[in-house]
Protein backbone atom coordinates (compact mmCIF):
# COMPACT_ATOMS: atom_id res chain seq x y z
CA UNK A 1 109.04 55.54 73.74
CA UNK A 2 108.80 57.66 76.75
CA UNK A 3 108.01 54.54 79.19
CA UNK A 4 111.23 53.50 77.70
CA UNK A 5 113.13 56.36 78.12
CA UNK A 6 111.71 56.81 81.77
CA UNK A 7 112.12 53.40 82.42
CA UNK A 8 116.03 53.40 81.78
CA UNK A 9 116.80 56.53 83.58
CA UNK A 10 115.12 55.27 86.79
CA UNK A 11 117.32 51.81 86.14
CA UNK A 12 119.99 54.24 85.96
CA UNK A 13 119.33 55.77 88.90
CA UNK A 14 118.86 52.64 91.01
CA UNK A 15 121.91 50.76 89.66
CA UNK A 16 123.99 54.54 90.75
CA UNK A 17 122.07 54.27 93.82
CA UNK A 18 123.18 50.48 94.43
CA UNK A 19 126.92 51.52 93.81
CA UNK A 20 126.41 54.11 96.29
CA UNK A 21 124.37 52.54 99.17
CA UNK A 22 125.37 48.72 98.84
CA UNK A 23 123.03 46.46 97.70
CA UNK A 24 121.00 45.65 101.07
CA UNK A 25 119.12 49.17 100.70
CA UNK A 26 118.85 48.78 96.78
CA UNK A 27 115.38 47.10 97.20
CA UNK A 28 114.49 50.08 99.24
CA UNK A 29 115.47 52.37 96.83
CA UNK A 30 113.49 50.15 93.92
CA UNK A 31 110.64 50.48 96.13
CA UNK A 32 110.75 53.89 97.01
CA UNK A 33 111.44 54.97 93.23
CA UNK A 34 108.40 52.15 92.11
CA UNK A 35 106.04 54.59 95.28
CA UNK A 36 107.23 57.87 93.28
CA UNK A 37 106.38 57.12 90.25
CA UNK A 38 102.69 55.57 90.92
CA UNK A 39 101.81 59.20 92.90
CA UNK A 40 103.03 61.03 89.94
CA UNK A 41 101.31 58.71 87.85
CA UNK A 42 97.75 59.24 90.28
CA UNK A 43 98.49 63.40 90.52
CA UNK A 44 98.51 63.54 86.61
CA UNK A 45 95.22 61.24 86.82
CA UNK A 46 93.57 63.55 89.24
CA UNK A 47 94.64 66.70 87.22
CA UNK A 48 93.44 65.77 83.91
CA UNK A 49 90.12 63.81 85.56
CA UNK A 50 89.56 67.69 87.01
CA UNK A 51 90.30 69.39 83.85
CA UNK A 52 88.37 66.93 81.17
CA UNK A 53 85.29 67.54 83.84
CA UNK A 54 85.52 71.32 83.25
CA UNK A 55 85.84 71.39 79.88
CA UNK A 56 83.00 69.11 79.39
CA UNK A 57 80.66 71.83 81.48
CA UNK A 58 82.27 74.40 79.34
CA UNK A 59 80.84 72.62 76.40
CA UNK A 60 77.63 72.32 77.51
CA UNK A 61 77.02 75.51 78.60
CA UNK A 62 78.36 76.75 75.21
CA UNK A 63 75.73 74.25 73.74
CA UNK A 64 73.00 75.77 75.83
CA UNK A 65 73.93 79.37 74.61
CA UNK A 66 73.45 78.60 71.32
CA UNK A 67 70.04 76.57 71.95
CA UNK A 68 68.57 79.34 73.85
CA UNK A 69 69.87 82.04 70.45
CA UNK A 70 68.53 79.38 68.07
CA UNK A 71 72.06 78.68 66.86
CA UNK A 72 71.74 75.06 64.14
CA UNK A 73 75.00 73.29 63.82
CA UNK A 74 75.32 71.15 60.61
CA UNK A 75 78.09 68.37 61.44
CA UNK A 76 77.08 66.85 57.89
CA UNK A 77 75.90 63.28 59.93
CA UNK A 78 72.59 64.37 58.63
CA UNK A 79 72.30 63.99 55.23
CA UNK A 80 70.05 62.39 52.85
């Protein structure tokens, strides 16, 4: 739903653009708009790469805690 929604605002944009500019720079435009959104796309990769990578060492340090204080988890997958 929000690929849609993005999707027809930056048609939107590029057919206001077209009206605007004429239609020799509207592939320009298109491509420029097509360059935006794959850095956005490749920041929000990088930021959530970065952030999944510290809250998986957060986790195992928290996991190491409780080894070293002798701290038993029961997730239930053990039973008999």
């Amino acid at each position: 739903m929000v690929d849609s929604t993005h999707d027809q605002a930056a048609d939107a944009a590029i057919q206001a653009s077209v009206k605007l500019i004429g239609d020799v720079s509207a592939h320009a435009v298109q491509d420029m708009t097509e360059r935006m959104a794959s850095l956005v796309a490749e920041s929000a990769t990088r930021y959530f790469n970065g952030d999944t990578k510290a809250a998986l060492a957060a986790q195992a340090v928290l996991l190491k805690q409780m080894a070293n204080h002798g701290v038993v988890v029961d997730d239930g997958a053990s039973q008999s």
